[in-house]
Structures are given as C-alpha cells and as structure tokens.
Protein backbone atom coordinates (compact mmCIF):
# COMPACT_ATOMS: atom_id res chain seq x y z
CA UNK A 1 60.80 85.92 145.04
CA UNK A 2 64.05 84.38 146.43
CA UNK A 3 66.15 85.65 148.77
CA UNK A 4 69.09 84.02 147.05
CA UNK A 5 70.86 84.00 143.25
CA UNK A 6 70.66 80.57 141.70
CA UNK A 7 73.92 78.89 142.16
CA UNK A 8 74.37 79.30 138.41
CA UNK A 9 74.91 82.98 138.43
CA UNK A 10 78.52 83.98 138.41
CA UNK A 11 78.94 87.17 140.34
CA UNK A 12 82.56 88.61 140.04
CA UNK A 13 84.34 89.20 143.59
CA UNK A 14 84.35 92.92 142.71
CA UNK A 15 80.60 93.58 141.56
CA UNK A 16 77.75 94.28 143.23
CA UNK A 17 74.63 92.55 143.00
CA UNK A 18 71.58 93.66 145.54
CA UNK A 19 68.86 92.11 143.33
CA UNK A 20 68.15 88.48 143.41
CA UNK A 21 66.16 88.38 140.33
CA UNK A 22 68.74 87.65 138.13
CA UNK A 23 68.57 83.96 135.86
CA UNK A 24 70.32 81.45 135.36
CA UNK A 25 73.22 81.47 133.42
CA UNK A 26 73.65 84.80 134.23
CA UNK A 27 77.34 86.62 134.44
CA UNK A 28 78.12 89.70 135.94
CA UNK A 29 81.55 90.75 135.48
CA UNK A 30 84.11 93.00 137.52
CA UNK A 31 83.11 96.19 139.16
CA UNK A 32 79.49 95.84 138.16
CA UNK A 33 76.75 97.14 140.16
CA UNK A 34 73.18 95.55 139.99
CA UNK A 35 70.86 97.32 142.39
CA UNK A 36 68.33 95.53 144.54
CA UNK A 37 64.93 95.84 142.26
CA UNK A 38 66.77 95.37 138.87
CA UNK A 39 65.22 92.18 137.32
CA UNK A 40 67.50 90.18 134.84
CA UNK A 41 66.60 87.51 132.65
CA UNK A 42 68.82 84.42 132.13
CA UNK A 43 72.01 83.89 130.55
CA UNK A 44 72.66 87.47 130.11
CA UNK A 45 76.37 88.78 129.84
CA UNK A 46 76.86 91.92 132.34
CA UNK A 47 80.35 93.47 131.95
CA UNK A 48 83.00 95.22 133.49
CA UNK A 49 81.89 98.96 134.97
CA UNK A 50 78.54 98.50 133.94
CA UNK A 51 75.68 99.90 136.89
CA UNK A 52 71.78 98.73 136.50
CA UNK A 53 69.35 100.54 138.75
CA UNK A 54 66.50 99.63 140.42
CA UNK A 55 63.81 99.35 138.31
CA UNK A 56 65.35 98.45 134.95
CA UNK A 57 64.58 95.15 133.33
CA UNK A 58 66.60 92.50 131.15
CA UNK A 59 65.07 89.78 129.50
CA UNK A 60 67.12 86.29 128.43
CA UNK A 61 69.93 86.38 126.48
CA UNK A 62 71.33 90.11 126.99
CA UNK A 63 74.61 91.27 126.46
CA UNK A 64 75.48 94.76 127.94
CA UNK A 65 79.00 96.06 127.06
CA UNK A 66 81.43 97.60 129.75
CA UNK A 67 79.99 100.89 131.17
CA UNK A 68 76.34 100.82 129.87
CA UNK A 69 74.13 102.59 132.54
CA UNK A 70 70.70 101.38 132.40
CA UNK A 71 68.45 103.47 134.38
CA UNK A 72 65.05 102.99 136.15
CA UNK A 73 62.20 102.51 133.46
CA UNK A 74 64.22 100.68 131.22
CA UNK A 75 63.43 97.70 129.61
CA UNK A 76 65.89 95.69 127.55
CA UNK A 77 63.84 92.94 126.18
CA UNK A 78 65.63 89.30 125.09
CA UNK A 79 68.76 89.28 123.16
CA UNK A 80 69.44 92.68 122.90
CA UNK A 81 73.05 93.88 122.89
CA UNK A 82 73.88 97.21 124.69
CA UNK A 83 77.35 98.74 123.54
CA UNK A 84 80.01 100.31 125.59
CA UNK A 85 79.42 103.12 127.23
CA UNK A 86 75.74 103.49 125.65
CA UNK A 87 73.68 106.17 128.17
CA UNK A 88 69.86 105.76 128.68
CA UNK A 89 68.18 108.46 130.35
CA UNK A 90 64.54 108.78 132.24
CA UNK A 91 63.72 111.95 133.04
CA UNK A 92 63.07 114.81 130.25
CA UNK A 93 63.73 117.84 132.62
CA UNK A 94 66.14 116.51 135.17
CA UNK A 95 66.97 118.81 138.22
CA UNK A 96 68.77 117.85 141.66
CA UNK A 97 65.84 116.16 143.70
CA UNK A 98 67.15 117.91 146.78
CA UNK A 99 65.82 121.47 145.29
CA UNK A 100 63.16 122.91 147.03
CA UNK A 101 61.28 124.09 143.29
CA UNK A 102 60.70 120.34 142.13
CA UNK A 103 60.05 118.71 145.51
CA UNK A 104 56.54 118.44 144.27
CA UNK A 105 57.54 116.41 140.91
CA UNK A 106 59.59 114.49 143.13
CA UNK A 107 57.29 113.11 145.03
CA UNK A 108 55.81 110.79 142.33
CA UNK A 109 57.32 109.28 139.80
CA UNK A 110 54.66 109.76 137.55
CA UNK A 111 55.39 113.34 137.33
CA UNK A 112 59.23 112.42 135.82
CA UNK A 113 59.87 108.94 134.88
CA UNK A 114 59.50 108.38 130.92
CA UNK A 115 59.61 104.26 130.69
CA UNK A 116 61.83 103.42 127.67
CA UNK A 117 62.13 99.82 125.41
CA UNK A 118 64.70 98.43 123.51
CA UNK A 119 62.85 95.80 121.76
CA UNK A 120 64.22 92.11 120.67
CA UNK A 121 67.41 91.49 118.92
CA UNK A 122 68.27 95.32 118.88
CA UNK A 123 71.46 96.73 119.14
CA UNK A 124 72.67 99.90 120.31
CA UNK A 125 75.92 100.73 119.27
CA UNK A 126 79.46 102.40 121.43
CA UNK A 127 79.19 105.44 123.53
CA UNK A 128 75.10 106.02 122.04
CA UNK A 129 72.88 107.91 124.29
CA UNK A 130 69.17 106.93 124.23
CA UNK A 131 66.56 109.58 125.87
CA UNK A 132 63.69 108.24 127.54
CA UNK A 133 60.10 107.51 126.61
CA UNK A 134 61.55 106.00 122.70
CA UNK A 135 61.37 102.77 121.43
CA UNK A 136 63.71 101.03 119.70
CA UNK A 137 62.25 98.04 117.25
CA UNK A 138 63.07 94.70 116.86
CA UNK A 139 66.35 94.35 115.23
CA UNK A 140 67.20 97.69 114.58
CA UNK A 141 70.54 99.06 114.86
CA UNK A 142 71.97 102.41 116.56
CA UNK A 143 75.53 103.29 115.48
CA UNK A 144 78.25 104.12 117.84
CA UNK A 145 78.08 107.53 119.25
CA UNK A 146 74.28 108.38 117.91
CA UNK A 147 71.90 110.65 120.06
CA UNK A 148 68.47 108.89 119.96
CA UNK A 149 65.73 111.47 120.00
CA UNK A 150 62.74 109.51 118.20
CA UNK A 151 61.69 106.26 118.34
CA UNK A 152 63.40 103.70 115.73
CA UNK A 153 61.18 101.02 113.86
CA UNK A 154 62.27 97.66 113.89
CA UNK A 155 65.16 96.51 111.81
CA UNK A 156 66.13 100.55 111.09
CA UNK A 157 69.81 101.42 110.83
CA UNK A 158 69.59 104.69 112.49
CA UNK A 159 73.01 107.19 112.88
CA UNK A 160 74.20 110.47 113.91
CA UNK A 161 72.94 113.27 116.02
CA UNK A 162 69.78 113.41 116.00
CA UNK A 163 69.61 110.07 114.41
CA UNK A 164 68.56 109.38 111.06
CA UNK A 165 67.77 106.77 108.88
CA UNK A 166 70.51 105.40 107.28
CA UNK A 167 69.07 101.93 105.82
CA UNK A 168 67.60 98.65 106.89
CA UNK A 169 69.46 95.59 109.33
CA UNK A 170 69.23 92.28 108.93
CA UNK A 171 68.48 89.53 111.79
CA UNK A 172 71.94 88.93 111.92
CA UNK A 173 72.95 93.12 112.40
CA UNK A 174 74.82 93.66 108.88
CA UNK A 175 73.19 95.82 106.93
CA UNK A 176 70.67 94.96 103.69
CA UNK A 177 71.88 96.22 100.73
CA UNK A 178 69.91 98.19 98.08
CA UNK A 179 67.34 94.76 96.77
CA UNK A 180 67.09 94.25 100.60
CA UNK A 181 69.41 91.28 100.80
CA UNK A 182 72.04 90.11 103.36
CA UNK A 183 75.32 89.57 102.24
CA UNK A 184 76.33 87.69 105.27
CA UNK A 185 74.19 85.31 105.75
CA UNK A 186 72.07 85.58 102.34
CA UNK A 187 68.66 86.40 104.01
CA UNK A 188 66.33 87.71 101.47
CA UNK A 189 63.39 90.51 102.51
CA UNK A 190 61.02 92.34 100.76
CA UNK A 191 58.72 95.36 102.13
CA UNK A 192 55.10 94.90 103.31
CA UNK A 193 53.28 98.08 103.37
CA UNK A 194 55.75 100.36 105.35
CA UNK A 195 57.22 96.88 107.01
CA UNK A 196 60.18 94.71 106.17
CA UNK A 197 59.59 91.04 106.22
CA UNK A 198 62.13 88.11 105.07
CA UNK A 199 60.88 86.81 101.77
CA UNK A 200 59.81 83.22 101.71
C-alpha cells in the first residue's frame, strides 16, 4: 500500500484525508474528512462536509453529495451516487461504547457491525437514511428523505418511511413507465421471471 496519494488526487486545503487508498482522479472537496482505512476507488467526486470512516469502501466512479456519512461496513460499489445528507448506519442496537453493560459487545466487532452494500449504478436520494445489514440493487433508486428498512432489488424505485415500492428505474435513473419503457433515453425492458432486463 502507499504511503502517499497519487499526485492526481485533488485534496481541498480544508479536508482531511488520513487514508492513502484513494484513486486516481479522485476529488475531495472542502471540509471533508476521509479517515485513515477508508478505501476509495478512482475518479470519485467527494463533496463538501462529507466524513468517510475507517472501514468503508468506494469503488470507481462515485459521487457522494455534501454531508453523506458513510460509516464502517459500508460498501459503495462503482458509480453509485450518494445524495446530500443521506445517513448509513452499522450497528442495530447502538449504545455509548464507554458503558460498562456492552463492554463485552464492544470488544468485537462481530458482536455489532452489520456490513451494508449499495450495489452498481444505485442512487440514494437527499437526506435518506439507510440501516445496516440491507442491500441496495443495481440501479435502484431511493427517494429523498426515505427510511430504508429492507433490502431493495435492483432497478426498484423505493419511497417513504418504511420504504415501499413505488415502480421500476431505468439505467439512466428516470423512472419506466407502465410498458416498462424510458422516456428519456427510450430504453425498452421487459420482466424475466421476477427480474427486469432491457429488451433486445
């Protein structure tokens, strides 16, 4: 591992970066904080306020909005986009690690930490909060201000709190309409079994 950020990483004067796993291409943007252990893939876009903890994982191409916080046992895989102000979490029953009655869970992290994935191409939408150990698919989308409680299958429009289904996304992120066809950019898909595919 290097000791050093390629020289095509732009680190704004006021963020923080600690982890030197960070690609090429990379930006991280004003008052940013990128712990030391955080591993981020190239040309990803990290924005103002936004803190990444040890632990957490970006793959290429990932944008993550001003004030995101993604946590430990996070994964982001490549081209995802994470909104403003969008929450993960990693621990189901989270108490003060400094009380004496869960010093024992504490002590190993596979007693608390519940790994979450935000699969390719998905987007998570303004202010959402995720909670841990979910998946979300490949190109689904999570509206602004949803509360993720179950997993979401790939290209699902989910919304609300608890989320719910509320229709199908194309690769682009507009939503199908009701024959399963994009009207921005006129991709065509049909249902396999319980699985959207684009038509030939």
């Amino acid at each position: 591992m290097p000791d050093v950020l390629d020289t095509s990483v732009f680190v704004h004067p006021t963020a923080v970066c600690e982890s030197t796993t960070v690609g090429e291409g990379t930006r991280v943007w004003a008052f940013a904080h990128v712990m030391d252990g955080a591993v981020i893939g190239r040309r990803c876009n990290i924005c103002d306020h936004v803190f990444i903890e040890s632990g957490a994982r970006l793959g290429d191409g990932v944008t993550v909005k001003n004030q995101a916080m993604v946590w430990e046992g996070v994964t982001v895989e490549d081209h995802a986009f994470v909104g403003p102000g969008v929450m993960f979490t990693n621990d189901h029953y989270p108490r003060s690690r400094r009380m004496a009655a869960v010093a024992a869970r504490y002590a190993h992290k596979e007693n608390w930490l519940l790994p979450t994935t935000v699969r390719r191409g998905a987007t998570i939408g303004a202010g959402a909060i995720v909670l841990c150990g979910l998946t979300i698919g490949r190109y689904a989308s999570v509206g602004a201000g949803a509360v993720v409680t179950r997993d979401v299958p790939d290209h699902r429009v989910v919304v609300g709190n608890p989320t719910r289904i509320a229709g199908w996304a194309c690769y682009c992120g507009v939503p199908l309409n009701g024959t399963l066809h994009c009207p921005q950019c006129a991709r065509r898909f049909k249902m396999s079994g319980d699985t959207l595919v684009e038509a030939g």
